[in-house]
Structure formats: C-alpha cells, structure tokens
C-alpha atoms as a PDB file:
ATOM      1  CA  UNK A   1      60.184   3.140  52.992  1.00  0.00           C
ATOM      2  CA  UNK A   2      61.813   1.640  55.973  1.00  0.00           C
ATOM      3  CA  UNK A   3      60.774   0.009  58.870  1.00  0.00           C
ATOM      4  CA  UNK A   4      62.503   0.462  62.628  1.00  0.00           C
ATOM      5  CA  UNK A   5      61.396  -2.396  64.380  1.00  0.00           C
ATOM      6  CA  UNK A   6      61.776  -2.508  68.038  1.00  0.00           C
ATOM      7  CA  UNK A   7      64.347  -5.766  67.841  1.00  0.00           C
ATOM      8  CA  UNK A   8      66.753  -3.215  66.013  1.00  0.00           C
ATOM      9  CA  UNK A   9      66.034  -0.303  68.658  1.00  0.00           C
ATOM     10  CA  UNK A  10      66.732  -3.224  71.251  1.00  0.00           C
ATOM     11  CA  UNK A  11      69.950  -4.124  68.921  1.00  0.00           C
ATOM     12  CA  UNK A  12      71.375  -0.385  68.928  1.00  0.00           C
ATOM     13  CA  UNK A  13      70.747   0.119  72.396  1.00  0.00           C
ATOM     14  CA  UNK A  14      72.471  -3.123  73.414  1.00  0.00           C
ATOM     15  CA  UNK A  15      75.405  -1.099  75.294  1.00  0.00           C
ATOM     16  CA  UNK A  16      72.553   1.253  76.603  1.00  0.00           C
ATOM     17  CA  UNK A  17      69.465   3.062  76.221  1.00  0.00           C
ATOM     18  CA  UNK A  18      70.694   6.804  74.939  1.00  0.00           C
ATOM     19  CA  UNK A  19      69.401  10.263  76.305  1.00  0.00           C
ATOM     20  CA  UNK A  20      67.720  11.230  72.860  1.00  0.00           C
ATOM     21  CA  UNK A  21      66.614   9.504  69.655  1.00  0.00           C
ATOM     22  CA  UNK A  22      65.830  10.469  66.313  1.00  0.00           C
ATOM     23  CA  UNK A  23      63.681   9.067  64.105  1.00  0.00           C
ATOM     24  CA  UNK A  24      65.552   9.082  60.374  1.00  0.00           C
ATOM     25  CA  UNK A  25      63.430  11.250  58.377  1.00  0.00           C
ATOM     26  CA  UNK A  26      63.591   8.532  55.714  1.00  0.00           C
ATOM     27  CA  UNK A  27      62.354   5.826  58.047  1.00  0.00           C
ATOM     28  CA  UNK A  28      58.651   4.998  60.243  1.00  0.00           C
ATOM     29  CA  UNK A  29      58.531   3.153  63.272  1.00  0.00           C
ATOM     30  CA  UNK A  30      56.578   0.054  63.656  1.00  0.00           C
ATOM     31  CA  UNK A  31      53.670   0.070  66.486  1.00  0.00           C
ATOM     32  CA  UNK A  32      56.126  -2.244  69.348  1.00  0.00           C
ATOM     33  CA  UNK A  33      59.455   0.198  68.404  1.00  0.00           C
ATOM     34  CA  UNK A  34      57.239   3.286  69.021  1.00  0.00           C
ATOM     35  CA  UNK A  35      55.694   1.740  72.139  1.00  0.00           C
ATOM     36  CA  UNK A  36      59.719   0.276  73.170  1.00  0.00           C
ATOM     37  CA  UNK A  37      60.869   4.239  72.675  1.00  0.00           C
ATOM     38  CA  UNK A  38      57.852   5.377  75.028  1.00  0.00           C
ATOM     39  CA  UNK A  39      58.596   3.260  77.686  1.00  0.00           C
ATOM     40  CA  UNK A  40      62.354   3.972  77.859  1.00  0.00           C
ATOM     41  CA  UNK A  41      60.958   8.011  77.595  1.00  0.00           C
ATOM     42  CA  UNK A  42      62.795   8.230  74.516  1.00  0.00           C
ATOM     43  CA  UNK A  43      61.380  11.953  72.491  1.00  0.00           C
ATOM     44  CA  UNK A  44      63.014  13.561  69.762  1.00  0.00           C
ATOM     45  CA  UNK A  45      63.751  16.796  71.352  1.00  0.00           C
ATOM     46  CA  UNK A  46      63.726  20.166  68.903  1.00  0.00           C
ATOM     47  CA  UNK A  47      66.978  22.018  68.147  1.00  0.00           C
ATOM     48  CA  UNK A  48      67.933  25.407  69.524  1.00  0.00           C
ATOM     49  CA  UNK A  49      65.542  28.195  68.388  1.00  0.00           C
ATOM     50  CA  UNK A  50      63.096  25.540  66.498  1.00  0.00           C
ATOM     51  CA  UNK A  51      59.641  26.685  66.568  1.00  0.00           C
ATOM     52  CA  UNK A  52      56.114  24.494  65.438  1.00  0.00           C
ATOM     53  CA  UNK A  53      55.108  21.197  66.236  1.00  0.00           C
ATOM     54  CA  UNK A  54      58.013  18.526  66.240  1.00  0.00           C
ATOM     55  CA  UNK A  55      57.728  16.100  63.408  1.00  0.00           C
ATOM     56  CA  UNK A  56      56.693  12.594  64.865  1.00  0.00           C
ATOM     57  CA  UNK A  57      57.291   9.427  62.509  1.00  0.00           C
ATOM     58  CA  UNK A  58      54.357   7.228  61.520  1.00  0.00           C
ATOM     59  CA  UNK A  59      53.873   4.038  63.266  1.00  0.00           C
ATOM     60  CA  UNK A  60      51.046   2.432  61.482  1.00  0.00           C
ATOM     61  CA  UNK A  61      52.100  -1.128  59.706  1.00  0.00           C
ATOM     62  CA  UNK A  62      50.380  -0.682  55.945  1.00  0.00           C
ATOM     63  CA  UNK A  63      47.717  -3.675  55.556  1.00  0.00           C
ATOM     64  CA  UNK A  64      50.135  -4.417  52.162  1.00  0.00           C
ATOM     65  CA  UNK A  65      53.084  -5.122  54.080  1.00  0.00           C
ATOM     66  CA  UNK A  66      54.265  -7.679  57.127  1.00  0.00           C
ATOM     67  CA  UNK A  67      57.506  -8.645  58.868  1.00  0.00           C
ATOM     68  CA  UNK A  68      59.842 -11.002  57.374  1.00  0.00           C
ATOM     69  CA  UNK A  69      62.014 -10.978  60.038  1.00  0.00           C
ATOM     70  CA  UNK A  70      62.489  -9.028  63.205  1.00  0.00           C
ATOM     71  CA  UNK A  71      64.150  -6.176  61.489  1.00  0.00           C
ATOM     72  CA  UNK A  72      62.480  -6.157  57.744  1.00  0.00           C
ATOM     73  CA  UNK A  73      59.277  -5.395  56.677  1.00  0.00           C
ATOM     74  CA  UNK A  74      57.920  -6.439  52.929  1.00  0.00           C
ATOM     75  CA  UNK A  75      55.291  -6.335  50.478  1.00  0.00           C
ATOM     76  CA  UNK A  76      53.001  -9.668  51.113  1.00  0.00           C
ATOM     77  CA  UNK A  77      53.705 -11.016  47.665  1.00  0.00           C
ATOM     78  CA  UNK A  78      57.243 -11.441  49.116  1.00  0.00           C
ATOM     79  CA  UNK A  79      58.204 -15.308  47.848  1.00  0.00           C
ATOM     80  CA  UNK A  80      59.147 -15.733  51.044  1.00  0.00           C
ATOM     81  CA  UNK A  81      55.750 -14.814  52.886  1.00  0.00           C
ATOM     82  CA  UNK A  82      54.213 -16.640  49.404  1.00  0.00           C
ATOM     83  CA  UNK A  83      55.898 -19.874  50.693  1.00  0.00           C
ATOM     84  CA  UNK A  84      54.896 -19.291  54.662  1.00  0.00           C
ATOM     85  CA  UNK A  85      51.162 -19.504  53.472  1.00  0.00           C
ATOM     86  CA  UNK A  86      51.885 -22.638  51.390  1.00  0.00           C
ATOM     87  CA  UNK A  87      53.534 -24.298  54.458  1.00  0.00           C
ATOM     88  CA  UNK A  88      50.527 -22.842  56.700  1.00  0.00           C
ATOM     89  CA  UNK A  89      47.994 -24.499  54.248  1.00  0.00           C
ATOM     90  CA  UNK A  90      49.529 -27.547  54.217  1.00  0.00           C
ATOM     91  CA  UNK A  91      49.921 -28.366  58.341  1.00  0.00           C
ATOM     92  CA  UNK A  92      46.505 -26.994  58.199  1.00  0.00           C
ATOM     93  CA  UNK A  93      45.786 -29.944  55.008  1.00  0.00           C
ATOM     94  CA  UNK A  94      47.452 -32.831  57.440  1.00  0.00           C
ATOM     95  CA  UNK A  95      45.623 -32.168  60.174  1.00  0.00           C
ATOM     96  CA  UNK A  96      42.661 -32.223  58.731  1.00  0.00           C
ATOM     97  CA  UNK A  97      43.080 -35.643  56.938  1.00  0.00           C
ATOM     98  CA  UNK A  98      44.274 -36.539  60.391  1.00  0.00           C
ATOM     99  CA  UNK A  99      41.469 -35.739  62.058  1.00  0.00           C
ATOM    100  CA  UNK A 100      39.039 -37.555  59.762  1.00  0.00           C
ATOM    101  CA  UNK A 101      41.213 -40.693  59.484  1.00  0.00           C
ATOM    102  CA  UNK A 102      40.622 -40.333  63.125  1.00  0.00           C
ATOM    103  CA  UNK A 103      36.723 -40.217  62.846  1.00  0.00           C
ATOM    104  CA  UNK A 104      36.628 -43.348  60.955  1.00  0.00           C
ATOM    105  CA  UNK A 105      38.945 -45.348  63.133  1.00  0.00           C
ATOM    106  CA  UNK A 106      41.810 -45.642  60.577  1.00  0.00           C
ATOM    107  CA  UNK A 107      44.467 -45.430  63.763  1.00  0.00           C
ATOM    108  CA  UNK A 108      47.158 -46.426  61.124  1.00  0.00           C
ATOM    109  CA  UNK A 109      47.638 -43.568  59.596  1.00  0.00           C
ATOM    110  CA  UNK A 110      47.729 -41.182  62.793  1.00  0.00           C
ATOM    111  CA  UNK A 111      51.323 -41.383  63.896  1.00  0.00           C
ATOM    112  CA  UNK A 112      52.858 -41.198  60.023  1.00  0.00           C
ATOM    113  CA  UNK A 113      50.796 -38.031  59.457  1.00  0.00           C
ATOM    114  CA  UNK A 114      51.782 -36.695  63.011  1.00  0.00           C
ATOM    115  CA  UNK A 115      55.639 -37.137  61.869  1.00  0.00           C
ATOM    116  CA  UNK A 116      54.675 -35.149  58.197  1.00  0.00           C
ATOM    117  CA  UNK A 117      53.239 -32.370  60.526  1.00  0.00           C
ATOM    118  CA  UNK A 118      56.282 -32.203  62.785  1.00  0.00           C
ATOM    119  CA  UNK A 119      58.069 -31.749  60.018  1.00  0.00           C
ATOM    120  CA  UNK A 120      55.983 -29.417  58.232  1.00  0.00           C
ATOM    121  CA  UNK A 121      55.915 -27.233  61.404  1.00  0.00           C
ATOM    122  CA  UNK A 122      60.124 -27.745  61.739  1.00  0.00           C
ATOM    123  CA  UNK A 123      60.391 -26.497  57.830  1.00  0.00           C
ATOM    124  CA  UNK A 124      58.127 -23.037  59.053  1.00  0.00           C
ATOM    125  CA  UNK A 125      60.468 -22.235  62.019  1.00  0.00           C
ATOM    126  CA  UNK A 126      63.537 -22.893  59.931  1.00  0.00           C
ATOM    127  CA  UNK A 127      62.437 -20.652  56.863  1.00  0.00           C
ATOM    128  CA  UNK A 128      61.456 -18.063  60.167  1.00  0.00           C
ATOM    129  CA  UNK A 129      63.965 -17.853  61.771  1.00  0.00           C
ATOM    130  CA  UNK A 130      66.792 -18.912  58.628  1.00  0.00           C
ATOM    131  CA  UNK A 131      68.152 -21.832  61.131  1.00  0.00           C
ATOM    132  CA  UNK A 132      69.544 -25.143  59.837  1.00  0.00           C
ATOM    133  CA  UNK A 133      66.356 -27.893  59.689  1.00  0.00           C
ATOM    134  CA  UNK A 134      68.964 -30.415  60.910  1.00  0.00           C
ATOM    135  CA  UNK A 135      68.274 -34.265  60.458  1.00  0.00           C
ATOM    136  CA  UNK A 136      64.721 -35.554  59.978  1.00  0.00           C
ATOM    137  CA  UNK A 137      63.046 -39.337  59.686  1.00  0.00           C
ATOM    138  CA  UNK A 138      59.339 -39.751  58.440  1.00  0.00           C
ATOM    139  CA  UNK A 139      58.290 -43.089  60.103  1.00  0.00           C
ATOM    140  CA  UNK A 140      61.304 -44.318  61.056  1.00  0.00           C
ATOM    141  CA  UNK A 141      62.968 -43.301  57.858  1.00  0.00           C
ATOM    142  CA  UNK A 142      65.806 -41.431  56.320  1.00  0.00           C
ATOM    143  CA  UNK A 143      65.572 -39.142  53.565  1.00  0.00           C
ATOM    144  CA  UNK A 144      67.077 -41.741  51.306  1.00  0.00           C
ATOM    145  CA  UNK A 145      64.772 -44.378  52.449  1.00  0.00           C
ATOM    146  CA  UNK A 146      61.642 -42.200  51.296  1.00  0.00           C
ATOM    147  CA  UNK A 147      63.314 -41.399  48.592  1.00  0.00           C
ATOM    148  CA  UNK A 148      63.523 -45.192  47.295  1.00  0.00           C
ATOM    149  CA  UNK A 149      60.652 -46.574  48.433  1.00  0.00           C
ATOM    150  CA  UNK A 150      58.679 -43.945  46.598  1.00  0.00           C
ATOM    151  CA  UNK A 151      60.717 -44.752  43.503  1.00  0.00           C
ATOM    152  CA  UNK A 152      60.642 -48.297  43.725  1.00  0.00           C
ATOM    153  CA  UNK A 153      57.617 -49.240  45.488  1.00  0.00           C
ATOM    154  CA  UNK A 154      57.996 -53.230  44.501  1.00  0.00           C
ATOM    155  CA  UNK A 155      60.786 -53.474  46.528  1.00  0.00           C
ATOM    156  CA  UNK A 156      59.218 -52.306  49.789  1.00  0.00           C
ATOM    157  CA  UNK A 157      56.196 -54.465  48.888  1.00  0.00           C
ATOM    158  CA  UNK A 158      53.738 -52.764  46.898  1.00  0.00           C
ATOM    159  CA  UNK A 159      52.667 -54.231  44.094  1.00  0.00           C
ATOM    160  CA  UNK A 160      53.687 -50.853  42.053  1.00  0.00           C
ATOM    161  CA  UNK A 161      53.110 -47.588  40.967  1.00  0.00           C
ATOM    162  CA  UNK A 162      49.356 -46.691  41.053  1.00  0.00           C
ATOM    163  CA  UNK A 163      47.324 -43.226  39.090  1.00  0.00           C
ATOM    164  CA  UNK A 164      44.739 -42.246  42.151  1.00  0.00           C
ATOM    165  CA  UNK A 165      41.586 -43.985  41.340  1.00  0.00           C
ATOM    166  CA  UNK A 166      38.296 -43.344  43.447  1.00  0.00           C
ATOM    167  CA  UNK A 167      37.876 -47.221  44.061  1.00  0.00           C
ATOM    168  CA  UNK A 168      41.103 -46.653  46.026  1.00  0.00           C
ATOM    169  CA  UNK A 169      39.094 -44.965  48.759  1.00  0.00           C
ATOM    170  CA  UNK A 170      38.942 -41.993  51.165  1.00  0.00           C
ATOM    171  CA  UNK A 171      42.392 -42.343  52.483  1.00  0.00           C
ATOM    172  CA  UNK A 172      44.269 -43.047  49.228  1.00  0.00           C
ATOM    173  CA  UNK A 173      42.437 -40.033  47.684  1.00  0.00           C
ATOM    174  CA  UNK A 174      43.438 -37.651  50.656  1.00  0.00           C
ATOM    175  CA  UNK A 175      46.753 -38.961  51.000  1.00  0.00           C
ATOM    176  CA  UNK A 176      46.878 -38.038  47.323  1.00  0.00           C
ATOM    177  CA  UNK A 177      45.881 -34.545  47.904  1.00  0.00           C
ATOM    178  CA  UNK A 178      48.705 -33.897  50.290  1.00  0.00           C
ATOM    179  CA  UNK A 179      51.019 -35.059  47.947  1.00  0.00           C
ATOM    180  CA  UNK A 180      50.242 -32.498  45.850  1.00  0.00           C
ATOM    181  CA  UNK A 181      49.809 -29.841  48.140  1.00  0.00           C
ATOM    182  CA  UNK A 182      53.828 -30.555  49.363  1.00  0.00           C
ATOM    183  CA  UNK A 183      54.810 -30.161  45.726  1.00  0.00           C
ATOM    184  CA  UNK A 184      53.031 -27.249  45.274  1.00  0.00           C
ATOM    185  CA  UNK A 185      54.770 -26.266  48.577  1.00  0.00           C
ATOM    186  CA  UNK A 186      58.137 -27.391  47.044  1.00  0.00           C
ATOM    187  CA  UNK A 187      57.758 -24.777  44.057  1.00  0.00           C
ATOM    188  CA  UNK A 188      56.850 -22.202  46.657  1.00  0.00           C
ATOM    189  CA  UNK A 189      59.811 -22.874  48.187  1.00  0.00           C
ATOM    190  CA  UNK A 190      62.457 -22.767  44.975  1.00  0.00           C
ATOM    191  CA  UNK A 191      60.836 -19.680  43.892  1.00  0.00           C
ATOM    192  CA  UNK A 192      61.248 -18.088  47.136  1.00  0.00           C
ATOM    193  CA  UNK A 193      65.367 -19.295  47.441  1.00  0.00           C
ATOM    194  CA  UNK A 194      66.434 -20.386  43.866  1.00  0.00           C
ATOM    195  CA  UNK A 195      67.630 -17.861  41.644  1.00  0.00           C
ATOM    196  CA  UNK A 196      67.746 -17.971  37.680  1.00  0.00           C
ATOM    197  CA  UNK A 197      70.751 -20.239  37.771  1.00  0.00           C
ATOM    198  CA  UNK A 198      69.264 -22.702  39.720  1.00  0.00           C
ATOM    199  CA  UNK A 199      71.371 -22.102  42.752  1.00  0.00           C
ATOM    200  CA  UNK A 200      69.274 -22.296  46.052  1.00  0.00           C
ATOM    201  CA  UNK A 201      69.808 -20.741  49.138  1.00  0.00           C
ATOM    202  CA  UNK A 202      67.766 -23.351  51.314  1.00  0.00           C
ATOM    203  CA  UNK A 203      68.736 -26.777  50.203  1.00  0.00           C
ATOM    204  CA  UNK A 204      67.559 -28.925  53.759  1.00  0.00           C
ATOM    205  CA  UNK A 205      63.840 -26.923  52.890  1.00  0.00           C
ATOM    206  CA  UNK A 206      63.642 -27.817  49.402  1.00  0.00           C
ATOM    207  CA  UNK A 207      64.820 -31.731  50.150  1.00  0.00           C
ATOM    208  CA  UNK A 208      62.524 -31.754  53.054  1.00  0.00           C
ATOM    209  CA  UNK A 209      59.266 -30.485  51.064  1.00  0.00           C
ATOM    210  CA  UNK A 210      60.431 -32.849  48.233  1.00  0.00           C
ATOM    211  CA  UNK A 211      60.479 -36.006  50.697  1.00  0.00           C
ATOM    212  CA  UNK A 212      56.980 -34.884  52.047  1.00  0.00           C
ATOM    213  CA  UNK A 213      55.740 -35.535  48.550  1.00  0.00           C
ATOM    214  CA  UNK A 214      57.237 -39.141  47.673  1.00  0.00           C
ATOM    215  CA  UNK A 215      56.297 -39.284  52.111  1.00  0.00           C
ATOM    216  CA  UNK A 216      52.721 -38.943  50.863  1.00  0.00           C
ATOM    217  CA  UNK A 217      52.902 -41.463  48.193  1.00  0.00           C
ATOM    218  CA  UNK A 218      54.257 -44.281  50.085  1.00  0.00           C
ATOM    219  CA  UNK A 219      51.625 -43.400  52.967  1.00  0.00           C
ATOM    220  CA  UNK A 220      48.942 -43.643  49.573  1.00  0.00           C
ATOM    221  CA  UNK A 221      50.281 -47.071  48.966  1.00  0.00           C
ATOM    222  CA  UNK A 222      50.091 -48.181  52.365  1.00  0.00           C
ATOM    223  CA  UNK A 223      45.947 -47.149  52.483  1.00  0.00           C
ATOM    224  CA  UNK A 224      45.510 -49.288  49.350  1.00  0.00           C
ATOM    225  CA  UNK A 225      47.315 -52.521  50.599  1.00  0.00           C
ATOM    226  CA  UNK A 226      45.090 -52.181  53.633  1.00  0.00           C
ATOM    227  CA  UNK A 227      42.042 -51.432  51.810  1.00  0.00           C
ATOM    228  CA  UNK A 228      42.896 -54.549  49.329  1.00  0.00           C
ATOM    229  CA  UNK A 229      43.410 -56.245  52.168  1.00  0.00           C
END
C-alpha cells in the first residue's frame, strides 16, 4: 500500500494547486495530505452519469507503520527506523550519565559528554534528512586522533588498556556502558546501509558511531587517572 503524504501533494502542486484531484485507487492519504487537500477544497468529483456514494481514500496511519521520510511510509522494523531508536537511546544514555556526573560534582566530564551528544544528535538529523554529517571533533579532536589514542592509550598517557573493573568507579563503569551502547548503535547502523557485500551507503555515520565508541573509552581512561589520582 502506498502512502500520499502531503510534502508530495505540496511537490506536484509546485506550479499550482489543480481544479480536481484524484486519489489513485491503489494509494491512501496520510492524515496532513488529507487535511492539505481540504484546505485547498480539493474533492474528487464523480464522472458523468455516476450514481452512489463517491469512494473516499483512507487516511488513517496503521500503528505498524511510520514515515521514513517526507514522502515514504514503512513497516517499523525498517533498519532504518531500527537504527533511529538506537541513536534515540543512546542521546537519551549520555544525558543521563551527564546528569549524574553532574550530581556528584564530577564537572570534568560535562563538556566531553556534551560534544558526544552533539554529535549523537548531528548523526540523527543526517540519517533524517540523508544530508552529509560534514566534519566533527570530540574534545578538541579529529577522527584520527580518537582513533589513536583509543588504540594506543600509552602514548596519550594512560598507563594502558584496562577490562572495566567495579573498583574503577561510577564514572569508569558508565562511561563503559556508553561505549557499548555506540557499538551497538554502530551495528544498527551497517545493518540499516551495508549490503551483503559490505558496501555501505553511509560511510561519515558508520565512522562517526565507530569514533563514539573508542570516544567513550578514552573518556573511561580519563575517570580512572582521576580516580587513581
């Protein structure tokens, strides 16, 4: 079944609003295109010598389905809508561990998480709205600078790779939580734009999500160091 959403009403009746409109027998209207026809007094209008009631379209959304974009509706197991929920759960995630940090007076970590939810939030609109997520630094760094420092912790300082460990402490262990929940985002993300091959549609999201992972990490190795004092 498709959809007519009012954007695509609003798209075929760029060069002007017509007389009449039909509703394709094959096709519903969403609530805002039926409301959008309405206003601009828009009625399917029965053909010469027609009798009976003329045949309106349905305009109730089914609870199954939602809009990917502003012309497309889909079933919400859509990878796509999958991977919005993921990214939903995790700003939701960061500002929670934000919040508490914030509670307990740990001030240091409330401008690196702020720059992990920026992002987060930039990664939503971009999957939205299938723009570019253009350039991106977590804390003052690049991509490539997360990327080593996760990698090779000793040479930004650490004393090395650590396994989470509850003597580690509240921040480590939440820090450690959103690590995961970005990867988990991450595989949302490949299954939603990778095919079989392996070739993805949405590189900049799947490098972004990745670097909120190894982000995570460093920011987990940063809470121990202050903890060991």
């Amino acid at each position: 079944m498709r959809y007519i959403t009012e954007q695509e009403l609003r798209d075929a009746f760029s060069k002007g609003v017509p007389a009449h409109y039909e509703v394709p027998r094959e096709a519903r209207l969403t609530p805002a295109a039926r409301q959008y026809l309405i206003d601009n007094r828009l009625y399917r209008q029965p053909a010469s010598g027609e009798s009976g009631p003329i045949r309106t379209a349905s305009t109730i959304k089914p609870e199954h389905m939602t809009n990917l974009d502003a012309t497309r509706l889909v079933a919400k197991t859509h990878p796509r809508i999958a991977l919005r929920g993921k990214l939903d759960s995790l700003e939701a995630d960061i500002l929670l561990v934000q919040t508490t940090a914030a509670e307990r007076g740990d001030a240091a970590l409330l401008a690196p998480l702020q720059d992990a939810l920026v992002l987060t939030r930039r990664i939503l609109a971009a999957e939205v709205t299938g723009k570019a997520l253009g350039e991106w630094t977590l804390n003052g760094m690049s991509p490539e600078q997360v990327h080593a420092a996760s990698h090779n912790p000793k040479q930004y300082g650490f004393g090395g790779h650590v396994m989470p460990d509850a003597a580690q402490g509240v921040a480590a262990a939440q820090l450690n939580r959103l690590r995961t929940a970005a990867r988990e985002t991450e595989l949302a993300a490949a299954a939603a734009f990778c095919d079989a091959e392996g070739v993805c549609a949405r590189v900049d999201l799947l490098l972004a999500l990745n670097r909120l992972s190894s982000y995570f990490y460093v920011l987990q190795l940063e809470a121990i160091r202050r903890r060991e004092g």
